[in-house]
C-alpha atoms as a PDB file:
ATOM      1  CA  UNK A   1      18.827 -18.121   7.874  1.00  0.00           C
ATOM      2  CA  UNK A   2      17.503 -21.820   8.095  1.00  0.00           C
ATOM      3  CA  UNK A   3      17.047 -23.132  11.072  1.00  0.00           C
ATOM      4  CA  UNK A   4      17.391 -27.057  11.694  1.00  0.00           C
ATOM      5  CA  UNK A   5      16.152 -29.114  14.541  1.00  0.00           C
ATOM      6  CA  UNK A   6      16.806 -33.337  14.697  1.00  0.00           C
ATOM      7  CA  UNK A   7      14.173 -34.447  17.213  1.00  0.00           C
ATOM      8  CA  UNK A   8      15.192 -38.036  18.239  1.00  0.00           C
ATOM      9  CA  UNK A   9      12.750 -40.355  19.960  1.00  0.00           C
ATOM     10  CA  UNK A  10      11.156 -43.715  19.923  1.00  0.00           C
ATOM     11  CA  UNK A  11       7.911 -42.708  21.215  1.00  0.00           C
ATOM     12  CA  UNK A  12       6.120 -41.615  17.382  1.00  0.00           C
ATOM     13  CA  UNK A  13       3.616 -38.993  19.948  1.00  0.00           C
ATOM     14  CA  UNK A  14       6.639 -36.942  21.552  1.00  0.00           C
ATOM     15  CA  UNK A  15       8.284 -36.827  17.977  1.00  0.00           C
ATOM     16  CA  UNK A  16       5.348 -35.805  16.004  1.00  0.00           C
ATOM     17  CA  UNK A  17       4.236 -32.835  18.921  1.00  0.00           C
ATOM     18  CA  UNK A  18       7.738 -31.234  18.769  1.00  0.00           C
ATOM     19  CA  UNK A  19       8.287 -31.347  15.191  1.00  0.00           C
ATOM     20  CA  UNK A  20       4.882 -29.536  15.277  1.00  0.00           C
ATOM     21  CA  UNK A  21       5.855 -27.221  17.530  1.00  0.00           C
ATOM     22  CA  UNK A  22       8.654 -26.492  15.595  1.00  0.00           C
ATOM     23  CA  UNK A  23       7.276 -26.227  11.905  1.00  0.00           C
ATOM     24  CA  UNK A  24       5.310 -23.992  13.143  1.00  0.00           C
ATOM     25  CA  UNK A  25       8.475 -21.765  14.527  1.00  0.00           C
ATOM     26  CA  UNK A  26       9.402 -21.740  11.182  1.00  0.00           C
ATOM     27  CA  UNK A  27      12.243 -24.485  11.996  1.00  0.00           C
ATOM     28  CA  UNK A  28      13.132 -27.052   9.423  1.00  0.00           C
ATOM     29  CA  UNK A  29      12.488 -30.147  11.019  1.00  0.00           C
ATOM     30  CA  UNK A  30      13.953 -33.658  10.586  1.00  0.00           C
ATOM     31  CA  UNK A  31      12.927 -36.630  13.272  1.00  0.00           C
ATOM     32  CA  UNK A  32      14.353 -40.282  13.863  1.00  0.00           C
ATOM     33  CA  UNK A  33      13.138 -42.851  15.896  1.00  0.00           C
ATOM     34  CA  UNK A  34      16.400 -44.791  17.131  1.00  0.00           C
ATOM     35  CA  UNK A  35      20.120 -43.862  17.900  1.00  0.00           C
ATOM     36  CA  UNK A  36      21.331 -45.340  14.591  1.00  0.00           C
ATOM     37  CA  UNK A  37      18.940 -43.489  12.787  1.00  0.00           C
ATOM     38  CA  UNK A  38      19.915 -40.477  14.546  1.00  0.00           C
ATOM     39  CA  UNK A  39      23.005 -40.290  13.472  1.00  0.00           C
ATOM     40  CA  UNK A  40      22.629 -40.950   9.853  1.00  0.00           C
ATOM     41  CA  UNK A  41      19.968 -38.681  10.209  1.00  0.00           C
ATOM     42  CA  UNK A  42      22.846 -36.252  11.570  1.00  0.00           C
ATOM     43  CA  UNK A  43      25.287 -36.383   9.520  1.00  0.00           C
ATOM     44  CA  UNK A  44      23.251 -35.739   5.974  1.00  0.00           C
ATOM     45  CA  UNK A  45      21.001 -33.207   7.710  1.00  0.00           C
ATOM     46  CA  UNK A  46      23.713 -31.494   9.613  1.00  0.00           C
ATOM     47  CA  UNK A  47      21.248 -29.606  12.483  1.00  0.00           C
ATOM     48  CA  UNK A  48      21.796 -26.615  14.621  1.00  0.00           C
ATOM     49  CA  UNK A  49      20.015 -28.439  17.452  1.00  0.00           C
ATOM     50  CA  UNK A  50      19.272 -31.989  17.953  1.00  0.00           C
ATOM     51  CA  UNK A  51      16.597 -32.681  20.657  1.00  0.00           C
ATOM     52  CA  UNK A  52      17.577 -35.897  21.638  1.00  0.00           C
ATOM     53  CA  UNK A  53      15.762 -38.675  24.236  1.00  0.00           C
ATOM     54  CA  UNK A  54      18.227 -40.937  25.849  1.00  0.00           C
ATOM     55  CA  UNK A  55      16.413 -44.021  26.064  1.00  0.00           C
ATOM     56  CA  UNK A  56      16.015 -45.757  22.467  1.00  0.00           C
ATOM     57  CA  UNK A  57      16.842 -48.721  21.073  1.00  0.00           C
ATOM     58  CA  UNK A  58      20.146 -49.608  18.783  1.00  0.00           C
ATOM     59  CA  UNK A  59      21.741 -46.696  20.333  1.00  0.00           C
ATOM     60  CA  UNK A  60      21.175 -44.687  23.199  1.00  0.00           C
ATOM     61  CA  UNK A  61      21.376 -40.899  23.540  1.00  0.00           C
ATOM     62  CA  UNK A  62      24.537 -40.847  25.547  1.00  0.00           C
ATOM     63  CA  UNK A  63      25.461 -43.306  22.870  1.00  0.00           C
ATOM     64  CA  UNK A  64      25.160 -40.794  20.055  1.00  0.00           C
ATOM     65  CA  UNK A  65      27.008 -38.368  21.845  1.00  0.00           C
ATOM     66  CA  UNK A  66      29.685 -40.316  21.816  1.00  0.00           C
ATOM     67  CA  UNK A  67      29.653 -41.171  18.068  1.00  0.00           C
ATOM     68  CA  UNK A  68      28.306 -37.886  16.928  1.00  0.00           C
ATOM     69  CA  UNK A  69      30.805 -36.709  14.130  1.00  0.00           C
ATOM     70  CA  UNK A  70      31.802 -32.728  13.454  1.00  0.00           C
ATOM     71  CA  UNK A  71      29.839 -31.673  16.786  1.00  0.00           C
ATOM     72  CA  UNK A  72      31.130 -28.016  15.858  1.00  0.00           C
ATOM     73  CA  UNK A  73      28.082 -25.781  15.721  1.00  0.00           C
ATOM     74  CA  UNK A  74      25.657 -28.226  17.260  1.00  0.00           C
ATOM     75  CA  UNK A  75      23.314 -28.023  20.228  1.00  0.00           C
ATOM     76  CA  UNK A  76      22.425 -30.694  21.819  1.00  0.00           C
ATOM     77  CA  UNK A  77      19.389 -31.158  24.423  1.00  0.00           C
ATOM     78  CA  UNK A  78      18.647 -34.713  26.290  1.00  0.00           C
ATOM     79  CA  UNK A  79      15.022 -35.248  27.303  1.00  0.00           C
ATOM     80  CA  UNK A  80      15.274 -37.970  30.103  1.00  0.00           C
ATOM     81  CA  UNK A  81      12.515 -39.645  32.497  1.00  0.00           C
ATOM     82  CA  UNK A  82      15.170 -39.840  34.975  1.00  0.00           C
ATOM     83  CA  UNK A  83      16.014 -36.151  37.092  1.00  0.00           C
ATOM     84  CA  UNK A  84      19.444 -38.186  38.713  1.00  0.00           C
ATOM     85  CA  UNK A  85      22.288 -35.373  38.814  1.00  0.00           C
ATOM     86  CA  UNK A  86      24.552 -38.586  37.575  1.00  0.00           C
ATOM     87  CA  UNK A  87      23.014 -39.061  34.548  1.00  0.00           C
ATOM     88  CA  UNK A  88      22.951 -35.086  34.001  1.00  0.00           C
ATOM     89  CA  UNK A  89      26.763 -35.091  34.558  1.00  0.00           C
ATOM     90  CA  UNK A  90      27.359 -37.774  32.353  1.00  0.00           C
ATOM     91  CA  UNK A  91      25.526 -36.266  29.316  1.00  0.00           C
ATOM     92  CA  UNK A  92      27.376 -32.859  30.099  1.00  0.00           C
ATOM     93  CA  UNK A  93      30.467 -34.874  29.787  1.00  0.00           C
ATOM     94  CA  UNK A  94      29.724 -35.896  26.730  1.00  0.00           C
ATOM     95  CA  UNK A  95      29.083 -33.108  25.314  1.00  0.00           C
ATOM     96  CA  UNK A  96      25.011 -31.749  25.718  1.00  0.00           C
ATOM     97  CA  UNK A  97      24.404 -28.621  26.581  1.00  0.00           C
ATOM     98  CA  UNK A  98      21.152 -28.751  28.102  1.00  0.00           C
ATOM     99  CA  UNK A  99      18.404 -31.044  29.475  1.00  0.00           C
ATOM    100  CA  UNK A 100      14.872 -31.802  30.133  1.00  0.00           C
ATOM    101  CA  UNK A 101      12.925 -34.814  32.330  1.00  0.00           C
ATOM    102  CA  UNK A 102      10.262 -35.850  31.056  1.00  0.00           C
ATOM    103  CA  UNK A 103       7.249 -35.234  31.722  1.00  0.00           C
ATOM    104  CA  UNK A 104       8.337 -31.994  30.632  1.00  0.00           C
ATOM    105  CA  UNK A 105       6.341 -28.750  29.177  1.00  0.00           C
ATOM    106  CA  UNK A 106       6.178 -28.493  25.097  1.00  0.00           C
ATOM    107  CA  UNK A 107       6.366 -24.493  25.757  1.00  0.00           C
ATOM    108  CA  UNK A 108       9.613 -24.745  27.597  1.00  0.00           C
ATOM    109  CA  UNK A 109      11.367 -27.014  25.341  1.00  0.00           C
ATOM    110  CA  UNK A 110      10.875 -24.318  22.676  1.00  0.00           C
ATOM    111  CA  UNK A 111      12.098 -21.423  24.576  1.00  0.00           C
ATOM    112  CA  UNK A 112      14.703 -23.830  25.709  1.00  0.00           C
ATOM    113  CA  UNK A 113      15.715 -24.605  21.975  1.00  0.00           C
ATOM    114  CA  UNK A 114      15.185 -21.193  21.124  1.00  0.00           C
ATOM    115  CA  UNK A 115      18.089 -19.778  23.220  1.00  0.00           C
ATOM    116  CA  UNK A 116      20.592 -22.945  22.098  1.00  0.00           C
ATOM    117  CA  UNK A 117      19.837 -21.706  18.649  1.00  0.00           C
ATOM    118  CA  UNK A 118      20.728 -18.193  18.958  1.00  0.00           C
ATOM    119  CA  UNK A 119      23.531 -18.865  20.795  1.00  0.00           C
ATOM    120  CA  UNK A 120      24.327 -21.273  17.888  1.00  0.00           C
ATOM    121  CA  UNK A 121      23.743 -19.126  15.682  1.00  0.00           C
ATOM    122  CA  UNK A 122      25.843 -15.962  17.286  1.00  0.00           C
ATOM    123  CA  UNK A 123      28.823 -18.890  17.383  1.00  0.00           C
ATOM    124  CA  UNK A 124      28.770 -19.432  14.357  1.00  0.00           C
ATOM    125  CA  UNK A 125      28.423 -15.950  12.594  1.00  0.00           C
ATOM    126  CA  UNK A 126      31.175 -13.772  10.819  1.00  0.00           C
ATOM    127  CA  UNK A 127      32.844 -11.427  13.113  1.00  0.00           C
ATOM    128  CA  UNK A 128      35.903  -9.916  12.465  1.00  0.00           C
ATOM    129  CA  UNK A 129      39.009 -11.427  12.814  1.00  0.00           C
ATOM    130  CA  UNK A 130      40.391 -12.376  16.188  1.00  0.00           C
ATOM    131  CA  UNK A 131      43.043 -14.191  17.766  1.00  0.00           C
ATOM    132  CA  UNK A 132      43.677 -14.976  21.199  1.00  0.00           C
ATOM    133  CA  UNK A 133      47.228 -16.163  22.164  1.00  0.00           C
ATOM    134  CA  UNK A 134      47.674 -17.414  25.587  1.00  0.00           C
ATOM    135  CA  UNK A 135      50.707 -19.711  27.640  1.00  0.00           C
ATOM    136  CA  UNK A 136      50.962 -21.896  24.501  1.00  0.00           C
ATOM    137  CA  UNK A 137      47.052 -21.909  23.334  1.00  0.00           C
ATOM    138  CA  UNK A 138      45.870 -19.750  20.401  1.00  0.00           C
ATOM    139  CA  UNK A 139      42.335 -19.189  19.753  1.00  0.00           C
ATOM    140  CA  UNK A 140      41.185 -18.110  16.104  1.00  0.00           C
ATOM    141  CA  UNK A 141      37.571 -16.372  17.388  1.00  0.00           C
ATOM    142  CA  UNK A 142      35.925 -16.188  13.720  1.00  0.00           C
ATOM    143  CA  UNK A 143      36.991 -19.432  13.187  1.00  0.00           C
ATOM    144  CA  UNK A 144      36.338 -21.090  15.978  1.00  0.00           C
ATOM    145  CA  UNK A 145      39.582 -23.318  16.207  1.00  0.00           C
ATOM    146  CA  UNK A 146      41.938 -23.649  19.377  1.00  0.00           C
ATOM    147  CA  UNK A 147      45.198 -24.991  18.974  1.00  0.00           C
ATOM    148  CA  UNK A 148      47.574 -26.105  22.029  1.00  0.00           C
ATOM    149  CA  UNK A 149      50.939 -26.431  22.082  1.00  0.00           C
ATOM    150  CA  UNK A 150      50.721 -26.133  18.473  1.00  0.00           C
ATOM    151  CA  UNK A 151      47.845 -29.035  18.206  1.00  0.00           C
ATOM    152  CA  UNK A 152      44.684 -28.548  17.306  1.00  0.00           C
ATOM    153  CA  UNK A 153      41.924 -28.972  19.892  1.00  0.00           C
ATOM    154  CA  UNK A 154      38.738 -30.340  19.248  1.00  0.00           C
ATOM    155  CA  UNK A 155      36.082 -28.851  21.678  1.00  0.00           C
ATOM    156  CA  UNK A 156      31.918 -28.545  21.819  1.00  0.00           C
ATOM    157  CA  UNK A 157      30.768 -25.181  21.294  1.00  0.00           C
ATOM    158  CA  UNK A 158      30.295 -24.223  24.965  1.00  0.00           C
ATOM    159  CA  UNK A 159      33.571 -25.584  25.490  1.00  0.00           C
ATOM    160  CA  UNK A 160      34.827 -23.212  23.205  1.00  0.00           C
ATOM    161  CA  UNK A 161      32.785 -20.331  23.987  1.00  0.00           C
ATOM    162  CA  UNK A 162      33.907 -20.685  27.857  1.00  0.00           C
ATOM    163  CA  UNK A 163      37.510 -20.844  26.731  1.00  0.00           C
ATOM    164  CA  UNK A 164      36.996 -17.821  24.306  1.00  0.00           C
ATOM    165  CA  UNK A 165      35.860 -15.296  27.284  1.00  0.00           C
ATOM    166  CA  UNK A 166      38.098 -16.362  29.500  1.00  0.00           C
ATOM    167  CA  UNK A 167      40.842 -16.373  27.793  1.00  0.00           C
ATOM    168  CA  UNK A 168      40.380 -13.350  26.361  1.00  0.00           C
ATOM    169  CA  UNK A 169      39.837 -12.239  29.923  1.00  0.00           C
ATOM    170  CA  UNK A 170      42.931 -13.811  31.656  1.00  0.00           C
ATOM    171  CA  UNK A 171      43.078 -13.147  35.427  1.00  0.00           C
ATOM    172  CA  UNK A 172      39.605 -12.047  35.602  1.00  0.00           C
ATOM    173  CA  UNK A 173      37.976 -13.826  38.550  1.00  0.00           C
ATOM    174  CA  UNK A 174      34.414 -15.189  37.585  1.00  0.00           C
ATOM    175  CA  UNK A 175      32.032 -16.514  39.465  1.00  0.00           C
ATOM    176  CA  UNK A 176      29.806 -19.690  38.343  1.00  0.00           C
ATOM    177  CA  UNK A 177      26.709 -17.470  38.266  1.00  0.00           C
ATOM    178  CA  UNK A 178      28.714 -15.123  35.927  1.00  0.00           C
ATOM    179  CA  UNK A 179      29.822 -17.802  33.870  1.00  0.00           C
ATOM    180  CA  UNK A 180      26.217 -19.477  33.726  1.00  0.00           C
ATOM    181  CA  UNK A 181      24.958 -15.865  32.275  1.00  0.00           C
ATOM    182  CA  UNK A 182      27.691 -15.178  30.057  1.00  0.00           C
ATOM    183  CA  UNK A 183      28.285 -18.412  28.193  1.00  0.00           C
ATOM    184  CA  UNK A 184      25.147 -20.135  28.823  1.00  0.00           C
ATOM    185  CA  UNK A 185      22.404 -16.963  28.871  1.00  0.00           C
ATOM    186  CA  UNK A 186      20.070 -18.236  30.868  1.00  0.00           C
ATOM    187  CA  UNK A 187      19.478 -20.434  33.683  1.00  0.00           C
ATOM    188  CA  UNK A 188      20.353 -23.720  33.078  1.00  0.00           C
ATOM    189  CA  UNK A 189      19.004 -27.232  33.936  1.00  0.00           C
ATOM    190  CA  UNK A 190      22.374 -27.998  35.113  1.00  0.00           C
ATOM    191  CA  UNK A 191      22.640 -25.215  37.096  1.00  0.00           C
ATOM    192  CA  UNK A 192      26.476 -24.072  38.780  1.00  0.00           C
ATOM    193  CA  UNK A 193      28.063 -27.336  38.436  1.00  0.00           C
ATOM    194  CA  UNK A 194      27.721 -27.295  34.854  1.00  0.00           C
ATOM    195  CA  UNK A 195      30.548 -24.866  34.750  1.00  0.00           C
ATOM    196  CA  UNK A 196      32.701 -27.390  37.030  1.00  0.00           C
ATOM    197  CA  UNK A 197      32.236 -29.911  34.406  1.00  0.00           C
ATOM    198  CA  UNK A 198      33.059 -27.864  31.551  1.00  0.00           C
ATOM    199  CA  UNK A 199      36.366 -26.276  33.108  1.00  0.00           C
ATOM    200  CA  UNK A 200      37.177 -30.363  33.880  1.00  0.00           C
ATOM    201  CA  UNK A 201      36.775 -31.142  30.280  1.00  0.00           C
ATOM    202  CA  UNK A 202      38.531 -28.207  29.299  1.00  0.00           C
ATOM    203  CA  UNK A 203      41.304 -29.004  31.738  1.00  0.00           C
ATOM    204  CA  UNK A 204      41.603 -32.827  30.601  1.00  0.00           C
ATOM    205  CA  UNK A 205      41.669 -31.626  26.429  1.00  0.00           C
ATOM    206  CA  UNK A 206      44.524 -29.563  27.413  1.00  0.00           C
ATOM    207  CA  UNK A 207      46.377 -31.264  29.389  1.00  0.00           C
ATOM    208  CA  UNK A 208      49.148 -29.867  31.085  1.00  0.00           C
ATOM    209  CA  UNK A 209      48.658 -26.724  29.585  1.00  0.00           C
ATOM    210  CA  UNK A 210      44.734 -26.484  30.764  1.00  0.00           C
ATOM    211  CA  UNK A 211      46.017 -27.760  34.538  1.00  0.00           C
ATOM    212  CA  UNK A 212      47.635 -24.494  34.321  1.00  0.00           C
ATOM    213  CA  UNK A 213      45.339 -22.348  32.437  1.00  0.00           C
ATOM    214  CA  UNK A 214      41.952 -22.934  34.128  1.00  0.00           C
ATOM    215  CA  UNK A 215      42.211 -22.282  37.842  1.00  0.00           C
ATOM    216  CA  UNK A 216      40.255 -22.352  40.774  1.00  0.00           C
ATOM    217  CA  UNK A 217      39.574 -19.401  42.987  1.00  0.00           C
ATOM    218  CA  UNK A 218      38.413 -20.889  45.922  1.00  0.00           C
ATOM    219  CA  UNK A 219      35.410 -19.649  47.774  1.00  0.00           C
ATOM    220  CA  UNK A 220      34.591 -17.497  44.216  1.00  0.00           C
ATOM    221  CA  UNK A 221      35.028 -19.464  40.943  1.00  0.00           C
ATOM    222  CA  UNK A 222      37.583 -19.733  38.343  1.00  0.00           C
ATOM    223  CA  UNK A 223      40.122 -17.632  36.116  1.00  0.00           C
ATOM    224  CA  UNK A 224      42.389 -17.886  33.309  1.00  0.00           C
ATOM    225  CA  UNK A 225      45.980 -17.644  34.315  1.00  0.00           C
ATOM    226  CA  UNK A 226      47.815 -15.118  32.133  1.00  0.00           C
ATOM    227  CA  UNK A 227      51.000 -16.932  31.618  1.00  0.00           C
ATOM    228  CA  UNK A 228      53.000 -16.240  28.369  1.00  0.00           C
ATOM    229  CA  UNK A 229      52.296 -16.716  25.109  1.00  0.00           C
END
């Protein structure tokens, strides 16, 4: 299977080192220099992975989050010189799934890449068919599509992998740490209140039906309320 990686910066050294990096992975490797680039870039390479710096000119990263088109199937990672939690939060809410600060260690942004891409890559391959129906929300597994209230849903994959198990768990109790393994696999930059954001933005997507869906167990973590279908 091809693999694709976008690397995104306006510094031509950092760009040219991880695309090395990369081609030598084996990775097919495309590379912009600006936000607007970035996502033209995007959209006609369609990537797996886009390692993307947040300062740049036209656009910024948080920027290209937001305009990003069909973000089904793609992993995003924001390489930062700034380690504030708010500007981790506010590239989780829209929509990244992982982060590094720069100065930051060419070795680790590989393995770091290398785990978004399998779990890309397991996302996105052909299992057998599966639906989930829960209080008013169906989830079609091999296809990836979530529908509420009979409306479809638009979600980033960890979104919709975190919806997925615990949906298809409901009234199972999890833990942050359990959630953090199981969708994420491995520990992340982010680290428990990741999950906090995620169950938010699953909440606020739903509506009225995620208010009741995605609770809180306080003192534990969070579970899917069983409901009826």
């Amino acid at each position: 299977m091809e693999r694709r990686v976008l690397v995104v910066d306006d510094e031509a050294s950092i760009v040219n080192a991880i695309a090395y990096a990369f081609r030598r992975e084996g990775y097919t490797v495309e590379t912009a220099g600006d936000g607007e680039e970035a996502l033209a870039k995007a959209a006609a390479f369609q990537p797996h992975v886009i390692v993307l710096d947040v300062m740049m000119p036209k656009l910024n990263g948080y920027d290209v989050c937001r305009r990003l088109e069909n973000r089904k199937g793609v992993g995003i990672i924001l390489l930062t010189v700034k380690n504030d939690i708010v500007d981790k939060v506010l590239g989780l809410e829209l929509g990244a799934d992982d982060f590094m600060t720069k100065p930051f260690d060419l070795r680790e942004l590989t393995a770091r890449v290398k785990a978004l891409m399998r779990r890309v890559e397991n996302a996105s391959a052909d299992r057998s068919a599966e639906v989930i129906e829960l209080a008013w929300v169906r989830i079609g597994v091999k296809q990836r599509t979530i529908h509420a209230n009979g409306e479809a849903i638009e979600l980033t994959p960890k979104e919709f992998d975190l919806a997925a198990l615990m949906l298809g768990h409901p009234e199972r109790v999890y833990t942050r740490e359990e959630l953090l393994e199981l969708v994420w696999g491995m520990e992340y930059a982010g680290g428990t209140r990741t999950v906090d954001i995620h169950i938010q933005r699953l909440r606020k997507k739903l509506g009225d039906t995620g208010q009741q869906l995605f609770q809180t167990v306080y003192g534990i973590g969070y579970k899917a309320s069983g409901g009826q279908a």
